[in-house]
Protein backbone atom coordinates (compact mmCIF):
# COMPACT_ATOMS: atom_id res chain seq x y z
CA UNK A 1 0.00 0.00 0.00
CA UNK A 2 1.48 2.98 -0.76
CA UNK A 3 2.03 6.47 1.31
CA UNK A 4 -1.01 8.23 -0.82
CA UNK A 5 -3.10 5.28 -0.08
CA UNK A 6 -2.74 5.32 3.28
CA UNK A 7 -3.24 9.17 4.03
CA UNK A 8 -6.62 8.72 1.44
CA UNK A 9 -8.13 5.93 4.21
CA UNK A 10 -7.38 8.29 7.43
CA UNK A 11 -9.18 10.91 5.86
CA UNK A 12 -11.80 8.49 5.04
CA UNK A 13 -12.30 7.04 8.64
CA UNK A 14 -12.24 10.89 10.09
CA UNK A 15 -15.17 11.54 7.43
CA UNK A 16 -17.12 7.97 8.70
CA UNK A 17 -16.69 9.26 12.22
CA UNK A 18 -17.85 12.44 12.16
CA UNK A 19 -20.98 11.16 10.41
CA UNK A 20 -21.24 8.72 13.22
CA UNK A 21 -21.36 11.60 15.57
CA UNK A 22 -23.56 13.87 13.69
CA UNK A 23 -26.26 10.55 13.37
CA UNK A 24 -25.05 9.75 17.10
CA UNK A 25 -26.24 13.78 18.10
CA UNK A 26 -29.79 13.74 15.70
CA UNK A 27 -30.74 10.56 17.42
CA UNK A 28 -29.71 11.85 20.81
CA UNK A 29 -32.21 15.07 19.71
CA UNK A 30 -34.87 13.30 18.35
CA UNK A 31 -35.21 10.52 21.23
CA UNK A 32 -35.20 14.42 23.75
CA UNK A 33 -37.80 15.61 21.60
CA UNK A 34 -39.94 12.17 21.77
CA UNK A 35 -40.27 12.83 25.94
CA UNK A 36 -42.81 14.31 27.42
CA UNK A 37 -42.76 17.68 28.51
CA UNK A 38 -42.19 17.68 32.15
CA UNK A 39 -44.83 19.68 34.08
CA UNK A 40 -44.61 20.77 37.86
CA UNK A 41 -47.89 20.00 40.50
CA UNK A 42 -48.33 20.70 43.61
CA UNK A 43 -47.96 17.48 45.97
CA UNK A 44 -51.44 16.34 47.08
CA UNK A 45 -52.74 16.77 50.83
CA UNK A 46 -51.79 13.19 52.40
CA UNK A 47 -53.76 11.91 54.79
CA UNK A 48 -52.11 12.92 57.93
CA UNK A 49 -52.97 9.70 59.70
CA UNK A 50 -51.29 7.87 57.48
CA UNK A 51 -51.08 3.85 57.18
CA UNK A 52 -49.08 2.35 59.78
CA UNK A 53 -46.63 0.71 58.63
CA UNK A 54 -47.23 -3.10 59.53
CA UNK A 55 -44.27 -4.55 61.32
CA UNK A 56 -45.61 -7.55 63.00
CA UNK A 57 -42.14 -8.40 64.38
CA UNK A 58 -41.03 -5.33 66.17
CA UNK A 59 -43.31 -2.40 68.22
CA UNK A 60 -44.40 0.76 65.84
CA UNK A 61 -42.02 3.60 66.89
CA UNK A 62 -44.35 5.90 68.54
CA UNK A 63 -44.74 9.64 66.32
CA UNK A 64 -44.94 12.47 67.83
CA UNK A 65 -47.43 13.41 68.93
CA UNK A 66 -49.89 16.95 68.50
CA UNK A 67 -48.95 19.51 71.34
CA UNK A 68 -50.30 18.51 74.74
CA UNK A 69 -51.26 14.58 73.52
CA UNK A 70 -48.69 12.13 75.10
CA UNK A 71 -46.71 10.65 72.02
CA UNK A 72 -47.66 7.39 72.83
CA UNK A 73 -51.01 7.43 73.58
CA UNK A 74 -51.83 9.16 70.03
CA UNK A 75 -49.96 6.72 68.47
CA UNK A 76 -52.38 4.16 70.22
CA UNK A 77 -55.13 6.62 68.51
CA UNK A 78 -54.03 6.45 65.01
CA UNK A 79 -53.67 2.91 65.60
CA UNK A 80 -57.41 2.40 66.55
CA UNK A 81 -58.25 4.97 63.38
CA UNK A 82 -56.35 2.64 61.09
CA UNK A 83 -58.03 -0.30 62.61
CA UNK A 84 -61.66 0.55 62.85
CA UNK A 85 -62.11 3.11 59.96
CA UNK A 86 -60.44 -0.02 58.08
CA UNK A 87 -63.72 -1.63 58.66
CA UNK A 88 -66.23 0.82 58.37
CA UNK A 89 -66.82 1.77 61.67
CA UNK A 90 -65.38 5.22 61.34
CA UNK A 91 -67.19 7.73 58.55
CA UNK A 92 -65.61 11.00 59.23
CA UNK A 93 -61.48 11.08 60.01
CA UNK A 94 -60.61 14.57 59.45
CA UNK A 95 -61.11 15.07 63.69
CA UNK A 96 -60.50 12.59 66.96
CA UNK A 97 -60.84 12.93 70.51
CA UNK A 98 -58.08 11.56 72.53
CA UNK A 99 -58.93 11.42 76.34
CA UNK A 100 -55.87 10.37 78.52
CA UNK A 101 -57.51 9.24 81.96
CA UNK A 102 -53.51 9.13 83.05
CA UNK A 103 -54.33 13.11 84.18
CA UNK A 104 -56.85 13.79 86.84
CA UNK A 105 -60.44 15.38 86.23
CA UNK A 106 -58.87 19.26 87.36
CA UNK A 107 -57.03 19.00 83.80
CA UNK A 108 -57.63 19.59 80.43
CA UNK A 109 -57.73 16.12 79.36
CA UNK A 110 -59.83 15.11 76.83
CA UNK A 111 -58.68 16.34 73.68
CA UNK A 112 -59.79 16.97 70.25
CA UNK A 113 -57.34 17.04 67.49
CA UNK A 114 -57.93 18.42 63.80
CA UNK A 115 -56.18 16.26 61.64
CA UNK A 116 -55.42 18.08 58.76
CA UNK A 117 -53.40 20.11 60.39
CA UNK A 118 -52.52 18.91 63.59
CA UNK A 119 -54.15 21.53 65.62
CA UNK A 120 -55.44 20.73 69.09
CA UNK A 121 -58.76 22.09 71.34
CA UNK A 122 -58.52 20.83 75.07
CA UNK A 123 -61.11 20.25 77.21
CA UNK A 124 -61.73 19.07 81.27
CA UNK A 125 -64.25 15.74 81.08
CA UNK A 126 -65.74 13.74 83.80
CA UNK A 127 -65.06 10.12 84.39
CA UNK A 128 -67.29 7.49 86.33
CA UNK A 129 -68.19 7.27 90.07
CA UNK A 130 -67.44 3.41 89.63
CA UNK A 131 -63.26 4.68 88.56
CA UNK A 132 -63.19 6.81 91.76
CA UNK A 133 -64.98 5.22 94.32
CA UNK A 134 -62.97 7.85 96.78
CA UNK A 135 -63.94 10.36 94.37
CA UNK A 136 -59.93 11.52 94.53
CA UNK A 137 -60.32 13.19 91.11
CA UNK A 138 -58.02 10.69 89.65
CA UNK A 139 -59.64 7.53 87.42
CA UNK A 140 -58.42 4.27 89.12
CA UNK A 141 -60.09 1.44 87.12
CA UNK A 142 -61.94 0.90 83.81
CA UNK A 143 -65.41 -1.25 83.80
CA UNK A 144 -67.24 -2.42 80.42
CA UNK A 145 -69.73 -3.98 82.81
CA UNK A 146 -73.12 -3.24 83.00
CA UNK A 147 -74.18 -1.32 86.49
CA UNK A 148 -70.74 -0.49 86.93
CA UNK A 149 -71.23 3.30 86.82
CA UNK A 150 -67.69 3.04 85.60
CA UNK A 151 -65.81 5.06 82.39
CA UNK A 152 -64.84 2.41 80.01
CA UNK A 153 -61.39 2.19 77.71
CA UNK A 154 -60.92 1.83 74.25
CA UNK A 155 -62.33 3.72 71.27
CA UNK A 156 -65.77 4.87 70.71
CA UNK A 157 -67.80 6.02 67.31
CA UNK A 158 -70.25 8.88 67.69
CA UNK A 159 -73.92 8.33 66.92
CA UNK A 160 -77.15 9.98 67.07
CA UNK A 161 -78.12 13.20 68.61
CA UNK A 162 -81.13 12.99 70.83
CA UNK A 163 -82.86 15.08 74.14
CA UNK A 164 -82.15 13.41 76.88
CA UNK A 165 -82.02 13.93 80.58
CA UNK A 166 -79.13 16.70 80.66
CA UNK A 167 -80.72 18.25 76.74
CA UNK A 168 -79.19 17.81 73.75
CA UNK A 169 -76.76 14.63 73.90
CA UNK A 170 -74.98 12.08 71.42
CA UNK A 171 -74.70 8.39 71.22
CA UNK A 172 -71.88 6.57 71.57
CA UNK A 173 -70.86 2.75 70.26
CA UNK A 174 -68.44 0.96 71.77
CA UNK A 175 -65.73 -0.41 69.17
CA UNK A 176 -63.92 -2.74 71.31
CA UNK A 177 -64.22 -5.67 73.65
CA UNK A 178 -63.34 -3.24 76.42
CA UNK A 179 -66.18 -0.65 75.77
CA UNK A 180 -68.72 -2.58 73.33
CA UNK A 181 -71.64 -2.27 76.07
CA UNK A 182 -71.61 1.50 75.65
CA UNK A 183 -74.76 1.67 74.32
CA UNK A 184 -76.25 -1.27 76.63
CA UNK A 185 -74.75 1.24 79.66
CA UNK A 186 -76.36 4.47 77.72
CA UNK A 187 -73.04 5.61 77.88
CA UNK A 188 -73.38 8.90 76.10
CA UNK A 189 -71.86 12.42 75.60
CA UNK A 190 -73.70 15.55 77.68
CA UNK A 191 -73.47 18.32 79.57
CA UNK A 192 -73.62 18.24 82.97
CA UNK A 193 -73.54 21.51 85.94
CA UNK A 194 -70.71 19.20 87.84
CA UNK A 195 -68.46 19.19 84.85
CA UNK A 196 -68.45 23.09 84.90
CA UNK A 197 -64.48 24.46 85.20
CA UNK A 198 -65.74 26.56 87.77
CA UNK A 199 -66.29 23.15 90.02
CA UNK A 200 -62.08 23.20 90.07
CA UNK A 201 -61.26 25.88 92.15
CA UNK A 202 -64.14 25.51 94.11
CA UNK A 203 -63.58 21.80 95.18
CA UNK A 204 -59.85 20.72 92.74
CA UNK A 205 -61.81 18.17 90.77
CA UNK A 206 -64.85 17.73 88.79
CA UNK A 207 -67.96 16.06 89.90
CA UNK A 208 -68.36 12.37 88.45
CA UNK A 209 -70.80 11.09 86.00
CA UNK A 210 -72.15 7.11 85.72
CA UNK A 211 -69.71 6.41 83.09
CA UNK A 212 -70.61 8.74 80.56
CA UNK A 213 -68.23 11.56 78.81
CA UNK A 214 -69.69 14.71 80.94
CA UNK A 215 -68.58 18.32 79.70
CA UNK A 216 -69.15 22.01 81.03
CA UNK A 217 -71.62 24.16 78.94
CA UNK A 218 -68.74 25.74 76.15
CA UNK A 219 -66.73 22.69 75.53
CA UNK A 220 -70.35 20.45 75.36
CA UNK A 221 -71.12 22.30 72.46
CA UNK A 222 -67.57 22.34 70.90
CA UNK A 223 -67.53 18.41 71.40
CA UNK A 224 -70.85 17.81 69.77
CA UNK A 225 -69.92 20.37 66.57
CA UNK A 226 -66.46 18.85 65.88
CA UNK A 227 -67.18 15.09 66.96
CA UNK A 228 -70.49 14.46 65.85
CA UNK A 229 -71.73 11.95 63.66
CA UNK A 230 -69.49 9.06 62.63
CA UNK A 231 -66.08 10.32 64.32
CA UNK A 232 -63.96 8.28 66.58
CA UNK A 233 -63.46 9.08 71.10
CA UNK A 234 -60.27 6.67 71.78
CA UNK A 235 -60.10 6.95 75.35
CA UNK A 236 -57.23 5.30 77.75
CA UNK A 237 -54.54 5.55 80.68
CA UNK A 238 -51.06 4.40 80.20
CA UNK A 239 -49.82 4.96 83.76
């Protein structure tokens, strides 16, 4: 092969190339122009509640919790939430009351938590004679039993509004095996004159009720307008 010959093929492997690139660059454009255009959306609301994660093996790690709510006893909550509006028992999750019978009946205990956006209303509630026999101001056992005049654990779906003995009141249904007598009991949510704040300085507890959720005049009618109809009480001690 001679010197010519050999200078003719370089320049013809340099041409070959640089068509490669050029086809190499139009495909590269082409395949860009084939995608989509890529458009920007605001992330949707999630549900704040969430799905547990299932871990069957190991405890959830409680969240924390809204301001006010022990941690762990909203994470029992959300756990009854997940459980019961699962199955239908639970219409309306966009509020929950969360009553921690761990405090005594001078504090704000029961509370109702918005949760879209975490905020939190608190409010003093009544527990049962039969959970304070000494009438101490502190709950000291739960009953599900009928006569009992005791508050029962676990968590509750609100029902019907009706007239009752203390005016306007709500049903309540009993969810678990701890509570599902509630409506055998006509455990219930009213107003009551011993479940006024003013009975705290007067006597450093509230009166006690036969069971039932008992509130003062303002936070009665609070309850009943965020908590009404198909909304889940989850109500428990964890000391």
């Amino acid at each position: 092969m001679s010197r010519s010959d050999v200078v003719v093929g370089r320049r013809e492997l340099l041409r070959m190339g640089a068509i490669g690139a050029g086809a190499a660059m139009l495909s590269s454009a082409a395949s860009a122009s084939s995608l989509p255009a890529l458009t920007f959306r605001t992330p949707p609301v999630v549900d704040p509640l969430g799905a547990l994660p299932s871990t069957p093996a190991a405890p959830i790690a409680a969240p924390v919790g809204p301001q006010g709510i022990n941690p762990a006893l909203f994470q029992r909550a959300k756990a009854a939430l997940q459980l019961h509006g699962g199955r239908g028992a639970v219409a309306n999750r966009d509020s929950i009351g969360v009553v921690d019978f761990s405090l005594a009946s001078r504090e704000a205990r029961f509370h109702v938590v918005n949760m879209l956006d975490g905020q939190v209303a608190s409010h003093f509630v009544s527990h049962g004679r039969g959970s304070d026999l000494d009438h101490s101001g502190w709950l000291e056992k739960f009953s599900n039993d009928v006569g009992s005049l005791a508050t029962s654990s676990g968590a509750y779906t609100s029902g019907e509004y009706y007239q009752g003995k203390y005016g306007l009141s709500m049903k309540l249904h009993g969810l678990d095996w701890t509570n599902n007598n509630a409506e055998a009991r006509a455990i219930v949510v009213h107003q009551a004159w011993y479940a006024e704040p003013d009975m705290i300085p007067a006597h450093g507890k509230l009166g006690r009720s036969e069971g039932c959720f008992a509130f003062g005049h303002s936070s009665h009618s609070e309850i009943m307008r965020r908590l009404g109809q198909g909304r889940m009480i989850y109500a428990d001690k964890l000391a």
